[in-house]
N, C-alpha and C. Protein backbone atom coordinates (compact mmCIF):
# COMPACT_ATOMS: atom_id res chain seq x y z
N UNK A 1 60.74 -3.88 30.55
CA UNK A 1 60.12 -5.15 30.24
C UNK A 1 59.65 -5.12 28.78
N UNK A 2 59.80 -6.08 27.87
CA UNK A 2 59.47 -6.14 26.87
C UNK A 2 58.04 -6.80 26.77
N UNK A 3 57.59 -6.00 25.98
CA UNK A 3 55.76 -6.14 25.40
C UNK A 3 55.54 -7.85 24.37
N UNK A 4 54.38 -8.25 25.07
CA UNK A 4 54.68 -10.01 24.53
C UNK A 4 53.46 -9.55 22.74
N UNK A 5 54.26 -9.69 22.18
CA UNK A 5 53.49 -9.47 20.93
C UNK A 5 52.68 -10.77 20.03
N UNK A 6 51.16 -10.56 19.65
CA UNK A 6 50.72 -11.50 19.48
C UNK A 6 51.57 -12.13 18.12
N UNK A 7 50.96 -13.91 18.41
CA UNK A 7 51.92 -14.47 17.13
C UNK A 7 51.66 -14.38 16.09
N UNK A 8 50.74 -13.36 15.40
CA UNK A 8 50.67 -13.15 14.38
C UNK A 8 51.51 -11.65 14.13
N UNK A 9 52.21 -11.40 14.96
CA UNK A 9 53.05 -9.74 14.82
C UNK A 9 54.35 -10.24 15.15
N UNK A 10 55.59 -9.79 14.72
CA UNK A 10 57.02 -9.86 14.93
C UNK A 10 57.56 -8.86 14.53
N UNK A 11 58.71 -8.47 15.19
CA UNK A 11 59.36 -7.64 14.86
C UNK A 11 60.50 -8.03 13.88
N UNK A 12 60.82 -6.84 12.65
CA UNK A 12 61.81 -7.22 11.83
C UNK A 12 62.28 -5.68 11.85
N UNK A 13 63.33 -5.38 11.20
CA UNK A 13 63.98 -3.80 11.17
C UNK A 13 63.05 -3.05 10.55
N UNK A 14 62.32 -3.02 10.30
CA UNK A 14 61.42 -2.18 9.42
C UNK A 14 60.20 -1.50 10.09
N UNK A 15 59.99 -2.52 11.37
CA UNK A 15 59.43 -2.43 11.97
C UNK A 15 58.22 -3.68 12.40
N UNK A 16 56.78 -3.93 12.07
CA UNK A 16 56.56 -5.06 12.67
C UNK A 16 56.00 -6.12 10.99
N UNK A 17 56.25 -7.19 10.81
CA UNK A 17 55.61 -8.04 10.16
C UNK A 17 54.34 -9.10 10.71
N UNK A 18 53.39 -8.53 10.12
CA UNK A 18 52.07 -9.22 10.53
C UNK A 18 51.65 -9.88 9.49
N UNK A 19 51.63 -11.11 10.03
CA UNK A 19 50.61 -12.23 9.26
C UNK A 19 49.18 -12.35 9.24
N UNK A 20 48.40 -12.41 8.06
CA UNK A 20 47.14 -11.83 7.77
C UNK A 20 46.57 -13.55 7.56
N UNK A 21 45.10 -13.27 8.02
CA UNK A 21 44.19 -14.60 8.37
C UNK A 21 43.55 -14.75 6.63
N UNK A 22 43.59 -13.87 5.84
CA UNK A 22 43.47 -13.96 4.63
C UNK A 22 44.01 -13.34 3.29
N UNK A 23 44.90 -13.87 1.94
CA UNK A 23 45.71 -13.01 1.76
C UNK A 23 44.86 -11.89 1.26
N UNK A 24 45.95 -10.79 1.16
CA UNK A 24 45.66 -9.47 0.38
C UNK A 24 45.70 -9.71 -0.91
N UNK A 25 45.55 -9.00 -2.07
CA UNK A 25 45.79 -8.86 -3.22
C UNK A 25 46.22 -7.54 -3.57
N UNK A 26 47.70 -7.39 -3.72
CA UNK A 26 48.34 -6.71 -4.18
C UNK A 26 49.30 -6.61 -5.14
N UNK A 27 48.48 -5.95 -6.68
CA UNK A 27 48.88 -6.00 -7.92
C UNK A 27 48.93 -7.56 -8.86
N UNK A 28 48.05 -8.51 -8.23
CA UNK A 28 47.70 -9.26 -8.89
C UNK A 28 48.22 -10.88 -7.43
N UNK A 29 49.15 -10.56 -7.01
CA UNK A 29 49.90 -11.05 -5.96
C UNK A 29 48.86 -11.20 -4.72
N UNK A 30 48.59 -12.73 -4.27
CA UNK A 30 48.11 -13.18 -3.13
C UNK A 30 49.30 -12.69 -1.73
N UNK A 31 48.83 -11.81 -1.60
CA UNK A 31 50.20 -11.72 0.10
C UNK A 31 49.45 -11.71 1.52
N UNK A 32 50.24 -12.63 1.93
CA UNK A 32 49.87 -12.69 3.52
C UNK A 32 50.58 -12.58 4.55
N UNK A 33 51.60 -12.14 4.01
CA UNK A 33 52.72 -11.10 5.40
C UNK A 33 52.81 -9.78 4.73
N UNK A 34 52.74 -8.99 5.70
CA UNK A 34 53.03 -7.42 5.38
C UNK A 34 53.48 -6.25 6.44
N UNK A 35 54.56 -5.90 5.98
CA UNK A 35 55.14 -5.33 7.16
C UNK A 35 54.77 -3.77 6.93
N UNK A 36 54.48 -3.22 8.44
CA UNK A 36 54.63 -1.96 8.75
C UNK A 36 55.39 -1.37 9.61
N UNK A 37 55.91 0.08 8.92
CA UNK A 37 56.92 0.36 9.41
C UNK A 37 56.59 1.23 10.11
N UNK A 38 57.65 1.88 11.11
CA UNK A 38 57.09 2.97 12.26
C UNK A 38 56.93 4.30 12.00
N UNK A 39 55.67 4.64 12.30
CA UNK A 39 55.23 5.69 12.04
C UNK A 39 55.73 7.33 12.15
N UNK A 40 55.88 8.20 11.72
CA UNK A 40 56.40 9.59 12.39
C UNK A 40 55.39 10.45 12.35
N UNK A 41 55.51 11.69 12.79
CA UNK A 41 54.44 12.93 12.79
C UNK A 41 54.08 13.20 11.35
N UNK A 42 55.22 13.21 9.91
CA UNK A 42 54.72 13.15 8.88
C UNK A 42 53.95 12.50 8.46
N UNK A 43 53.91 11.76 8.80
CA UNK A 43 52.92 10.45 7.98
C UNK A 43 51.26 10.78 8.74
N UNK A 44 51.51 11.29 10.02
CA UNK A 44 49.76 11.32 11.21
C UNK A 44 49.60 12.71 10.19
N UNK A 45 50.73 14.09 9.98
CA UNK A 45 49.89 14.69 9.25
C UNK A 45 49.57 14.49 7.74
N UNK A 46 50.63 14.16 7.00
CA UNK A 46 49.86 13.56 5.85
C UNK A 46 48.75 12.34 5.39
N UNK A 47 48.54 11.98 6.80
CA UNK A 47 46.92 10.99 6.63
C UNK A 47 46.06 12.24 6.63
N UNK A 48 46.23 13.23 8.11
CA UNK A 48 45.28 14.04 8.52
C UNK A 48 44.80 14.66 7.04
N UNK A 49 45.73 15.37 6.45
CA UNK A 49 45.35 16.32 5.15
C UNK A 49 44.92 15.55 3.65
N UNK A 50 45.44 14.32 3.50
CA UNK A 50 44.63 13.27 2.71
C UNK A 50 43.16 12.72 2.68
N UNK A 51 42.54 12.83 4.27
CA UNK A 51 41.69 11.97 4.10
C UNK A 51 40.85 13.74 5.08
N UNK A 52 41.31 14.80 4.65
CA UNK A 52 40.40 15.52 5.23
C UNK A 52 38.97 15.43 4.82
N UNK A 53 38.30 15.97 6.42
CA UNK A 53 36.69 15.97 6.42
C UNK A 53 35.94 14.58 6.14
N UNK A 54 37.28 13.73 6.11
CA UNK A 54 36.44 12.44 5.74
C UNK A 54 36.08 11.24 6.48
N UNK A 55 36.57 11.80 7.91
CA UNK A 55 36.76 11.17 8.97
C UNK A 55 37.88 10.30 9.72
N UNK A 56 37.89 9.68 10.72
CA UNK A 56 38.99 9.05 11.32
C UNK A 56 39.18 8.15 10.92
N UNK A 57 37.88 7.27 10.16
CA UNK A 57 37.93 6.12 9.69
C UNK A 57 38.98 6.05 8.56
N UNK A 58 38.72 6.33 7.38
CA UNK A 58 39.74 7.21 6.06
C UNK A 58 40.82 8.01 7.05
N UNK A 59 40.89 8.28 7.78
CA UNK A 59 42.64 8.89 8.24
C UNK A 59 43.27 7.78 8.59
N UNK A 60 42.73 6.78 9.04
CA UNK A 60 43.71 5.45 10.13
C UNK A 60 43.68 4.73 8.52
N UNK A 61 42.96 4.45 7.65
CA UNK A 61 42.82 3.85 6.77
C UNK A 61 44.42 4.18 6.02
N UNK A 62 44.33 5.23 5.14
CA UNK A 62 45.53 6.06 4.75
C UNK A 62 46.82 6.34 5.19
N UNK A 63 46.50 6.17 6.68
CA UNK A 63 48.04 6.12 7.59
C UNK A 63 48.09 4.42 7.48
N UNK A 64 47.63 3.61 7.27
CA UNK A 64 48.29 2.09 7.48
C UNK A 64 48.36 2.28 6.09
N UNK A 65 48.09 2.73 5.00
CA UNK A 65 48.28 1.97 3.79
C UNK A 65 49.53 2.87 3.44
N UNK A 66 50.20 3.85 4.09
CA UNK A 66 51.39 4.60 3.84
C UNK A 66 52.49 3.88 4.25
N UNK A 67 52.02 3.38 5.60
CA UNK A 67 53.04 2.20 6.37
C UNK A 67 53.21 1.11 6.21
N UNK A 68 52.44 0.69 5.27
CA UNK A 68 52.62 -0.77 4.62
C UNK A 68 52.72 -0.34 3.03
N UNK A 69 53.11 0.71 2.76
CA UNK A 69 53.71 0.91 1.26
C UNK A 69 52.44 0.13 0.27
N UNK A 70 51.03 0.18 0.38
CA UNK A 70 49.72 -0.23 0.00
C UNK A 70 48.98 0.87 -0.21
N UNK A 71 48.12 0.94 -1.23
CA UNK A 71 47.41 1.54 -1.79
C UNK A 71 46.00 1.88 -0.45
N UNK A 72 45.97 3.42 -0.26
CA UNK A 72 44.40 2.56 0.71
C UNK A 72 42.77 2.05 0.02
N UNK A 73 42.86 2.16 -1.35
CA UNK A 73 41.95 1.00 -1.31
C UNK A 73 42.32 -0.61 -1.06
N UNK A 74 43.14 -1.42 -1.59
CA UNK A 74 44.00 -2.38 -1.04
C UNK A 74 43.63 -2.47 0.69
N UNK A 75 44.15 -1.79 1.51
CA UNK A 75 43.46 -1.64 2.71
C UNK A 75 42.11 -1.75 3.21
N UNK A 76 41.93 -0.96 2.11
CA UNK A 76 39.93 -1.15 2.31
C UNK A 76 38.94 -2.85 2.19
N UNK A 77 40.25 -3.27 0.75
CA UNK A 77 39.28 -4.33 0.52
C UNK A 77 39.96 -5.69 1.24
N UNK A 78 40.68 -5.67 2.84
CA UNK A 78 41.02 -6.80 3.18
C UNK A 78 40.01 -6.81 4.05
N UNK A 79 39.90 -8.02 5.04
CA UNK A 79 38.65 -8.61 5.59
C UNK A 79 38.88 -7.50 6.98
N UNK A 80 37.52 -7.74 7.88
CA UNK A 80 37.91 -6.99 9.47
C UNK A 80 38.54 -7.60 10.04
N UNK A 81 38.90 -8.73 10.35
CA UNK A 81 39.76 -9.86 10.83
C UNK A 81 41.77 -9.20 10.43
N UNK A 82 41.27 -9.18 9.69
CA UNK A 82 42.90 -8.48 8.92
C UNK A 82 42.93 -7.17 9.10
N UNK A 83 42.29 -6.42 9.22
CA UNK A 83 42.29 -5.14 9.09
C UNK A 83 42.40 -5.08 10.97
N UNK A 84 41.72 -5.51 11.67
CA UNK A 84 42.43 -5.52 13.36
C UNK A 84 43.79 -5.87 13.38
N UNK A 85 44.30 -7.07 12.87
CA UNK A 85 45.53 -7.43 13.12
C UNK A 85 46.32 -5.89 12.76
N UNK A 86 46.12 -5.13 11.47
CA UNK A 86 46.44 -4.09 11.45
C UNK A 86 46.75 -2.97 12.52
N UNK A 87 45.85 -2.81 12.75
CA UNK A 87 45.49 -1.68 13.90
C UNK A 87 46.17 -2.60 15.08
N UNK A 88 46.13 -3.57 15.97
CA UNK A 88 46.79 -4.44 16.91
C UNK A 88 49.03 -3.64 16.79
N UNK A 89 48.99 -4.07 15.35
CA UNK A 89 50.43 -3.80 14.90
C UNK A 89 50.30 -2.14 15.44
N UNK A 90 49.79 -1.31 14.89
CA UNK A 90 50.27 0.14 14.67
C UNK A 90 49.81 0.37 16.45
N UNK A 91 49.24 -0.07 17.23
CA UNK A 91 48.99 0.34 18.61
C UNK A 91 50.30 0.20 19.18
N UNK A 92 50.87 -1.17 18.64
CA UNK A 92 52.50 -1.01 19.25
C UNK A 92 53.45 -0.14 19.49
N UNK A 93 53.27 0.44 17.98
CA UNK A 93 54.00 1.65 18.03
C UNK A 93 53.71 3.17 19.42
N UNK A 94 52.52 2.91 19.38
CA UNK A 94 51.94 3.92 20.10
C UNK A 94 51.87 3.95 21.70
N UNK A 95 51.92 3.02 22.19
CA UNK A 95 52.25 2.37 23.42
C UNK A 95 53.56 2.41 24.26
């Protein structure tokens, strides 16, 4: 059975494109779609060893901004509203 994904998430080859309730600013650029792509064990350990001792918060932070090819401050400074839709997307994967 296929998983009903909210309408702000779709799938494209890359993996999922999520539409954000406010844009980002990335490199000067208002964006409000941003796709993330699917995750592998490299990427869970290169958050883990990036954001060591610094908590889970900074590890999930660093693993979405790897998967959306974004800086993780960029990540940091979108709203909580956007930053769930985030996390909503990457649970997919995990599920």
């Amino acid at each position: 059975m296929t998983q009903q994904l909210p309408e702000y998430i779709s799938e494209v080859a890359e993996g999922y494109k999520i539409t954000l309730l406010k844009p980002l600013d990335i490199d000067g650029a208002k964006v409000s779609e941003i796709v993330m792509r699917e995750p592998t064990v490299q990427d869970l350990l290169a958050a883990e060893m990036q954001a060591k001792s610094l908590g889970a918060a900074k590890q999930e932070i660093v693993m979405f901004a790897n998967l959306c090819d974004v800086t993780p401050e960029q990540i940091q400074a979108t709203t909580l509203r956007n930053y769930g839709r985030l996390q909503a997307a990457f649970k997919l994967f995990t599920d």
